[in-house]
Protein backbone atom coordinates (compact mmCIF):
# COMPACT_ATOMS: atom_id res chain seq x y z
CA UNK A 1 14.69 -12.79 20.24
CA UNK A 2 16.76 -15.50 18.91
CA UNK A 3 14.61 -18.37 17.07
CA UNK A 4 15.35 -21.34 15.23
CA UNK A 5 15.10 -21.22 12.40
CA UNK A 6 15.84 -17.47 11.97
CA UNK A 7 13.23 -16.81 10.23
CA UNK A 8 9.77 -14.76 10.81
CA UNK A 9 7.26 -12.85 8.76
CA UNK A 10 7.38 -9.22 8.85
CA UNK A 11 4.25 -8.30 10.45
CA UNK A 12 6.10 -10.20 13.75
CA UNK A 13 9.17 -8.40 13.49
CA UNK A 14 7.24 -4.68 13.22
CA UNK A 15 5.38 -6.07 16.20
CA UNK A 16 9.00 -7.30 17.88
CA UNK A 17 10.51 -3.81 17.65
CA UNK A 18 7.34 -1.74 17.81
CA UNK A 19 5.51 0.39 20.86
CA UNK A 20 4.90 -2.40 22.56
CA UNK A 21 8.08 -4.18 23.06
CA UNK A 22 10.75 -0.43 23.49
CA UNK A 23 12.95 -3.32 25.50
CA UNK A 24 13.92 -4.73 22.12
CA UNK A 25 15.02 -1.63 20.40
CA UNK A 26 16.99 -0.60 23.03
CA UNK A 27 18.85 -3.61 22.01
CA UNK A 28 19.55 -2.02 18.69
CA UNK A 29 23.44 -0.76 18.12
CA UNK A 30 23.80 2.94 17.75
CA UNK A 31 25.58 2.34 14.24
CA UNK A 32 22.04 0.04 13.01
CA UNK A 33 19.53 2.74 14.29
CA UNK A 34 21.12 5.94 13.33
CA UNK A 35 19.92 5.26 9.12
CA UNK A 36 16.27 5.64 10.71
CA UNK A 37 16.83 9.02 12.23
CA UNK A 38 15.27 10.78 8.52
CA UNK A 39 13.50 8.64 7.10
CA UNK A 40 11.50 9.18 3.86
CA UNK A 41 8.75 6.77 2.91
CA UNK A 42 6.74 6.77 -0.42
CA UNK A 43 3.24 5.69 -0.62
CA UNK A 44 2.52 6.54 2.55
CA UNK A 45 -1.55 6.31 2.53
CA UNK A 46 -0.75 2.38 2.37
CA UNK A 47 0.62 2.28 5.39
CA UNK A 48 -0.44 -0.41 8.39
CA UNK A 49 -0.89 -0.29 11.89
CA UNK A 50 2.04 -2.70 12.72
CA UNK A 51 4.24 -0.23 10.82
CA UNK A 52 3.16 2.97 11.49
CA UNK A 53 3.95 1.52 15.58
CA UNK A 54 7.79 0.46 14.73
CA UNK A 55 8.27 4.06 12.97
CA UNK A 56 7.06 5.92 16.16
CA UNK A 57 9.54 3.48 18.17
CA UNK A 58 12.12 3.76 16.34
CA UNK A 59 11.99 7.99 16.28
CA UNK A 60 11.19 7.79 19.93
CA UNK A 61 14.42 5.42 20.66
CA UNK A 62 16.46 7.58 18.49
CA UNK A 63 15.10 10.96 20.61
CA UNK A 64 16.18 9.08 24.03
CA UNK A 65 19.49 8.46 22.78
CA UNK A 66 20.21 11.63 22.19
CA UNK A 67 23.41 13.56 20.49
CA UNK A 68 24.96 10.50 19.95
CA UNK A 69 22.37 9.80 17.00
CA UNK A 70 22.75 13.15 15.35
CA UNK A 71 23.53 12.77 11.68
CA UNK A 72 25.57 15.64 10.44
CA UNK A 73 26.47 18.88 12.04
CA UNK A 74 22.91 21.27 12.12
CA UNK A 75 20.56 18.03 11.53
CA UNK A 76 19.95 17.21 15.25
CA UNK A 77 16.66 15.61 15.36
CA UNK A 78 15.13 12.80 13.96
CA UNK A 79 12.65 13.47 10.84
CA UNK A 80 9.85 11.79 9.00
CA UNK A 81 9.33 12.96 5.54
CA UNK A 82 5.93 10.66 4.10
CA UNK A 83 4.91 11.13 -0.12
CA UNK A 84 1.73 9.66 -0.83
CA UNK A 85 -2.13 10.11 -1.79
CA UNK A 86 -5.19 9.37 0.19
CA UNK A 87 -7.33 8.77 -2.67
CA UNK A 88 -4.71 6.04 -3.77
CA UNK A 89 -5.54 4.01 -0.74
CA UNK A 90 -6.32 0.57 -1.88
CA UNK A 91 -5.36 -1.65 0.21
CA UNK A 92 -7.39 -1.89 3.53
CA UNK A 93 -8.30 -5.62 2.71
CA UNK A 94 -4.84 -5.92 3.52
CA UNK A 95 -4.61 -3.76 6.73
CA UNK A 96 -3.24 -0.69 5.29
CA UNK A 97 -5.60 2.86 6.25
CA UNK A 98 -5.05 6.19 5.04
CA UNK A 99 -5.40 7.28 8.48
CA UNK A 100 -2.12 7.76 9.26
CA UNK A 101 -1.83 10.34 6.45
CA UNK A 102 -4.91 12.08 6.42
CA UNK A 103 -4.08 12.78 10.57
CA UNK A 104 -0.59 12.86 10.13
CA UNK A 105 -0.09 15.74 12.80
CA UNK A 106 -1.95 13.54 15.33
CA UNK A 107 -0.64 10.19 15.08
CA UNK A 108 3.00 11.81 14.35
CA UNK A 109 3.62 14.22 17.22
CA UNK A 110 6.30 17.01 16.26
CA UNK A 111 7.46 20.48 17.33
CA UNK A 112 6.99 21.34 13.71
CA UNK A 113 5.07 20.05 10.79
CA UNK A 114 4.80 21.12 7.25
CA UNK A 115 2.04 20.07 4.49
CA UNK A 116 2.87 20.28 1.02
CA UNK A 117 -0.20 19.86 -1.58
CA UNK A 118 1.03 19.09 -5.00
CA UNK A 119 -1.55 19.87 -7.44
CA UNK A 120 -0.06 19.64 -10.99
CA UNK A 121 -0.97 16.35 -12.70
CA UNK A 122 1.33 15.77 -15.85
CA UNK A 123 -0.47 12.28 -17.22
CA UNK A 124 -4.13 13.09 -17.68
CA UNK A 125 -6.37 16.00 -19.13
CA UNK A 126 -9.00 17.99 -16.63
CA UNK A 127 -12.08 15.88 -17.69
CA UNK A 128 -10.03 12.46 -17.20
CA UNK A 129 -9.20 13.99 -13.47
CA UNK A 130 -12.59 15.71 -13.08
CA UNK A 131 -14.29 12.90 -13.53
CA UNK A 132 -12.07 10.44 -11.29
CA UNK A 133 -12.18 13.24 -8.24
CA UNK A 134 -15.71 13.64 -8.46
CA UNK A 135 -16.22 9.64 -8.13
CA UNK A 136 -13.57 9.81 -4.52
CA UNK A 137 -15.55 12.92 -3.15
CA UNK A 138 -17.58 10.81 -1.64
CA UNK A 139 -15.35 9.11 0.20
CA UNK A 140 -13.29 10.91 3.45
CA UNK A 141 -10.00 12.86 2.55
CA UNK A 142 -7.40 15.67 3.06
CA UNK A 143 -9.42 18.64 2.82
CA UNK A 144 -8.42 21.35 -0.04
CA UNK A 145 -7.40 18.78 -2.64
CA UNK A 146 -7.78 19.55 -6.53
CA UNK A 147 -5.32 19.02 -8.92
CA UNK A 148 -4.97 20.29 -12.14
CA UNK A 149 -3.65 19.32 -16.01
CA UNK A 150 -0.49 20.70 -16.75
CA UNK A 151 1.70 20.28 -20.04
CA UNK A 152 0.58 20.59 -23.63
CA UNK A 153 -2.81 21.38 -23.95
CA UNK A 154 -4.93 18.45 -24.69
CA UNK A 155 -8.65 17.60 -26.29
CA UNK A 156 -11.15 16.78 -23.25
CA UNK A 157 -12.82 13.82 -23.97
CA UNK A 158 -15.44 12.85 -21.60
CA UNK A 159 -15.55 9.48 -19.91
CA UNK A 160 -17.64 7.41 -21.66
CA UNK A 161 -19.46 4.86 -19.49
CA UNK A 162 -20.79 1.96 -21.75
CA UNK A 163 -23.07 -1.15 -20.94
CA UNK A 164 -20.89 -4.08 -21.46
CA UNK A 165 -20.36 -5.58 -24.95
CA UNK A 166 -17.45 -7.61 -25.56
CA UNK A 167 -18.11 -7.35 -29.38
CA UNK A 168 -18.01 -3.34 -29.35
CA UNK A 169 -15.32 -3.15 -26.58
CA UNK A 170 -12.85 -5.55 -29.16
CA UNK A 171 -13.55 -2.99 -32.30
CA UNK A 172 -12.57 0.08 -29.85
CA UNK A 173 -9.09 -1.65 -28.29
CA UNK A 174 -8.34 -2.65 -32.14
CA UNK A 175 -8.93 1.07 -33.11
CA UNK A 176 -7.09 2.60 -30.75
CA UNK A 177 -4.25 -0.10 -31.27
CA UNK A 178 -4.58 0.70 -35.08
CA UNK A 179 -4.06 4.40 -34.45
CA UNK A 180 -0.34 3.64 -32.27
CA UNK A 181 -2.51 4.30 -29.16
CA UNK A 182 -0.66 2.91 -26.17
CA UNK A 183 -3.59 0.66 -24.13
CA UNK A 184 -4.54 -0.90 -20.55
CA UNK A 185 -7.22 -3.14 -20.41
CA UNK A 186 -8.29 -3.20 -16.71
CA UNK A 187 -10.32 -5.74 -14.87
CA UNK A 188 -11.78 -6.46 -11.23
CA UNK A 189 -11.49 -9.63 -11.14
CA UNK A 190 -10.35 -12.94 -12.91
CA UNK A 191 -13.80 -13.73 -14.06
CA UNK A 192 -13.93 -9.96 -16.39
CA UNK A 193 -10.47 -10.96 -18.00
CA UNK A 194 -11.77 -14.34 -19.35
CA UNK A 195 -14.86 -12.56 -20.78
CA UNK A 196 -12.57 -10.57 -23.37
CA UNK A 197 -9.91 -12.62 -24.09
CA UNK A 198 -11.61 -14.84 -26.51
CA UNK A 199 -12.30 -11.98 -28.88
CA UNK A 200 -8.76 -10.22 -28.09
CA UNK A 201 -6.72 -12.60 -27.62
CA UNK A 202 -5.28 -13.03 -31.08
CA UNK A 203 -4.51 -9.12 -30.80
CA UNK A 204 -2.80 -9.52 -27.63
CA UNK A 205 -0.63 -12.25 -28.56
CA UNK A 206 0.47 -10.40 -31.67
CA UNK A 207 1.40 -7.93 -29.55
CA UNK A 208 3.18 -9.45 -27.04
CA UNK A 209 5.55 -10.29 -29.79
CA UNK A 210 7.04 -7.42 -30.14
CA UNK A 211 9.19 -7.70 -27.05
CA UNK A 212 8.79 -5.92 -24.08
CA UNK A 213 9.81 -2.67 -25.22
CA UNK A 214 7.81 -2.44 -28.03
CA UNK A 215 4.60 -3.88 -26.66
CA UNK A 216 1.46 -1.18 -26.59
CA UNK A 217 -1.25 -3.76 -24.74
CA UNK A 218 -1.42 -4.47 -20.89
CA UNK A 219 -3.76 -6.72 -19.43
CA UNK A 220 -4.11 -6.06 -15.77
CA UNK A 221 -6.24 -6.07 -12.49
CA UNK A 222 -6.94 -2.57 -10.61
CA UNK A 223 -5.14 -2.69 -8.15
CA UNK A 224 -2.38 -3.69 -10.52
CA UNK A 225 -2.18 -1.14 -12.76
CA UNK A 226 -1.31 1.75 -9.62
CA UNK A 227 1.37 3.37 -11.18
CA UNK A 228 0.79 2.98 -14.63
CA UNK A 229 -0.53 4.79 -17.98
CA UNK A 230 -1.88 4.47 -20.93
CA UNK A 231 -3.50 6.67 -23.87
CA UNK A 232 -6.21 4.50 -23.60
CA UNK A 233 -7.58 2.54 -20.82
CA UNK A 234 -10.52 0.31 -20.43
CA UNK A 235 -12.18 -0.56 -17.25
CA UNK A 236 -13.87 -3.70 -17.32
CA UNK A 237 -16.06 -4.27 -14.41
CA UNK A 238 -17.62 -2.03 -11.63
CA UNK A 239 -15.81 -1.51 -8.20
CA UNK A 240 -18.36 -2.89 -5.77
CA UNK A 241 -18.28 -3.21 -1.70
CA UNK A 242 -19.62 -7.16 -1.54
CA UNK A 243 -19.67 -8.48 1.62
CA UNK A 244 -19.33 -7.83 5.27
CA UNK A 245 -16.76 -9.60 7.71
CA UNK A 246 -17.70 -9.25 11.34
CA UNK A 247 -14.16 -10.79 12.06
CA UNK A 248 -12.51 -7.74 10.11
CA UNK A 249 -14.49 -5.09 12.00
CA UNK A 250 -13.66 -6.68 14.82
CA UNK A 251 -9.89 -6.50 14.02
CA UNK A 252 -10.35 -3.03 12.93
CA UNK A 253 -11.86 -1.85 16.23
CA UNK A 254 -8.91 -3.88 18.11
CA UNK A 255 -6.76 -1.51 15.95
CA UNK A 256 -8.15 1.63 16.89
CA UNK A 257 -9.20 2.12 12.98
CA UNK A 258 -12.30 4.08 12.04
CA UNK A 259 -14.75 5.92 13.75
CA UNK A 260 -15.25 5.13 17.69
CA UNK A 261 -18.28 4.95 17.31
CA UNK A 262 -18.81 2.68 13.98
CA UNK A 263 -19.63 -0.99 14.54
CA UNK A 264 -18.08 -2.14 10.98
CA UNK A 265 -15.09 -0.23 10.58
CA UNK A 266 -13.93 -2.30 8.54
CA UNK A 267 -17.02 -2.60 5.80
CA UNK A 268 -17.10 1.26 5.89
CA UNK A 269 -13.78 1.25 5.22
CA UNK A 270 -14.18 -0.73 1.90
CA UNK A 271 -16.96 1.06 0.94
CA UNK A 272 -14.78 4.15 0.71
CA UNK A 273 -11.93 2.04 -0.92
CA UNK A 274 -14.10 0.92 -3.75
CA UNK A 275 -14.47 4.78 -4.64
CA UNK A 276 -10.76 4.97 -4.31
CA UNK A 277 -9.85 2.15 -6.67
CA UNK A 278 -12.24 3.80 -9.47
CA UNK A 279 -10.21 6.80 -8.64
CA UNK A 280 -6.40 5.20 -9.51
CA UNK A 281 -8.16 3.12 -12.32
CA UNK A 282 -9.75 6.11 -14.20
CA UNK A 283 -6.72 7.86 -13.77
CA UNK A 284 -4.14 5.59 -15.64
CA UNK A 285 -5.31 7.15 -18.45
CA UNK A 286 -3.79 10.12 -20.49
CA UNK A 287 -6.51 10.62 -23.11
CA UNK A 288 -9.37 8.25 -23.66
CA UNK A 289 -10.97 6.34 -20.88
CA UNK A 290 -13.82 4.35 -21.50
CA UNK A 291 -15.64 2.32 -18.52
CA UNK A 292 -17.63 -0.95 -19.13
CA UNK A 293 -20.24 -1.94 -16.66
CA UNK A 294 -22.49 -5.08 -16.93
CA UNK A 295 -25.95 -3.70 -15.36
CA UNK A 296 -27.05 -7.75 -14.64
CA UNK A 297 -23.60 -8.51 -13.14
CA UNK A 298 -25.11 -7.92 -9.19
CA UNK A 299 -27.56 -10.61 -7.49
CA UNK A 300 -29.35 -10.93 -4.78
CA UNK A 301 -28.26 -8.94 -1.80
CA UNK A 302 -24.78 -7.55 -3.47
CA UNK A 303 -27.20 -5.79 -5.79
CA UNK A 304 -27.95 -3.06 -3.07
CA UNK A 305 -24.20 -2.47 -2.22
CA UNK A 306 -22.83 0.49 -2.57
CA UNK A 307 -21.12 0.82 -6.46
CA UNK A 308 -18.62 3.26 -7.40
CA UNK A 309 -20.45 4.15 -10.49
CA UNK A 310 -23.60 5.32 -8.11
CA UNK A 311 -21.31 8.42 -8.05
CA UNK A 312 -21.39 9.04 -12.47
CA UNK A 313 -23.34 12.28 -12.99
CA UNK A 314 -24.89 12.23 -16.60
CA UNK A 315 -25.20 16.05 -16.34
CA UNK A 316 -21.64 16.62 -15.77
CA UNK A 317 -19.31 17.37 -19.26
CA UNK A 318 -16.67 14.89 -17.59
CA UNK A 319 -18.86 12.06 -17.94
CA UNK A 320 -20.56 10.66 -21.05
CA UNK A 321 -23.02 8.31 -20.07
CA UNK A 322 -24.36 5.54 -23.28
CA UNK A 323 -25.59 2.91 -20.93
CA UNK A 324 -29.41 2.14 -22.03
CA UNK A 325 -30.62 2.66 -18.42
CA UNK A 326 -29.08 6.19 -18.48
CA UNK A 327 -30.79 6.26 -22.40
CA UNK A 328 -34.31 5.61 -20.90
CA UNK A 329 -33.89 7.77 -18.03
């Protein structure tokens, strides 16, 4: 395994000490191997293939070798503790899958395993949460999942879905901003964020003086913000599947992601993941949540592609729908 210069990307060295290549973790001194035997790993749902292959190694390695890996006196076998969220799976365009959490018991073969649901959400109010699970139903998932507000009571305010407007969408940020409100102004892509900056920008800049700890606006992308919160957040743009890649199904179906019997793993994957990133963006937000969507932005072909705000239901109490189309419908 030695290379000059030492150096390699990671994906090579999950692949160097993964299923495939058990010759090379055999290699491995007792004393380097043993921190693996209970492992915990956060954000599980993002895992890859290539790593989700070097865990099973590794716990297999650690198995053949034995007593000599036990950690502690009663803790003699390996264990794999994995935190995460399958509707917070974002990252397929990447090669991560929720897979590996959602079958968990399958692809992670024990003589025990336990499932812990964890319900209570302590950021957002039922309506912001109704209304972000009822967009990622659609989309495949751990059965029996529903979480619910806890903390203070709070006022449920609807989602408001708006046609975009830069002009009313500057007077609503400066409100909320006026009133101490704590903000994240979300885009899909680079193209949304120059839209609103002209009109903003002077508020934003302001802001940013105030140091880091004292600043109450955040510009960010989607996939950004994961993590994050805000009183109010603003979602500027739709979450839209695009395009198809033969070359990514392909690679999908090489790595055993998907259904066996679906010819674009891959593009169905997305599809689901654009439901998914509504989900974590709707969900920054502790109190007011207010969705801009530009009706003209889709042409030609993309215009039939599957949109995450297909899934808004105007009859629901979670959602307040002021677009025009939903007007003259």
């Amino acid at each position: 395994m030695a290379q000059t210069p030492p150096i390699m990307t990671y994906n090579r060295m999950f692949a160097l000490f993964g299923e495939t290549s058990p010759e090379n973790l055999r290699q491995v001194s007792d004393p380097m191997l043993r921190p693996l035997s209970h492992l915990m790993i956060d954000e599980f749902q993002d895992v890859s293939p290539q790593i989700v292959s070097w865990i099973r190694a590794s716990l297999r390695e650690i198995r053949r070798r034995g007593p000599a890996m036990h950690v502690g006196r009663i803790a003699q076998r390996s264990s794999l503790l994995c935190v995460g969220d399958d509707w917070q799976s974002i990252y397929g365009w990447r090669g991560s899958s929720p897979k590996y959490f959602m079958e968990f018991a399958k692809e992670f073969s024990s003589p025990a395993t336990t499932k812990v649901m964890l319900s209570e959400n302590f950021r957002s109010h039922q309506h912001i949460i109704d209304a972000a699970e009822h967009i990622v139903r659609a989309a495949p998932a751990i059965a029996g999942k529903k979480a619910r507000a806890s903390g203070a009571p709070q006022e449920l305010l609807a989602v408001k879905v708006l046609d975009r407007d830069e002009d009313e969408l500057a007077e609503r940020v400066a409100e909320h901003y006026n009133d101490g409100d704590s903000i994240l102004l979300l885009y899909r892509k680079g193209s949304e964020k120059a839209r609103f900056a002209e009109r903003l920008q002077a508020l934003i800049d302001s802001d940013a003086a105030r140091g880091a700890q004292g600043r109450r606006i955040r510009t960010l992308t989607y996939h950004s913000s994961k993590g994050l919160q805000a009183d109010a957040v603003f979602l500027l743009g739709d979450c839209q599947h695009l395009t198809v890649s033969p070359y990514k199904n392909q690679v999908y179906r090489l790595a055993g992601l998907g259904d066996a019997n679906d010819l674009q793993p891959f593009d169905t994957a997305q599809k689901d993941e654009v439901l998914r990133l509504a989900y974590v963006a709707i969900t920054r937000s502790a109190r007011y949540c207010y969705w801009y969507i530009d009706e003209n932005a889709g042409a030609g072909e993309s215009a039939h592609m599957p949109k995450a705000s297909d899934r808004v239901a105007r009859e629901k109490p979670f959602f307040e729908d002021l677009r025009s189309k939903a007007r003259m419908g």
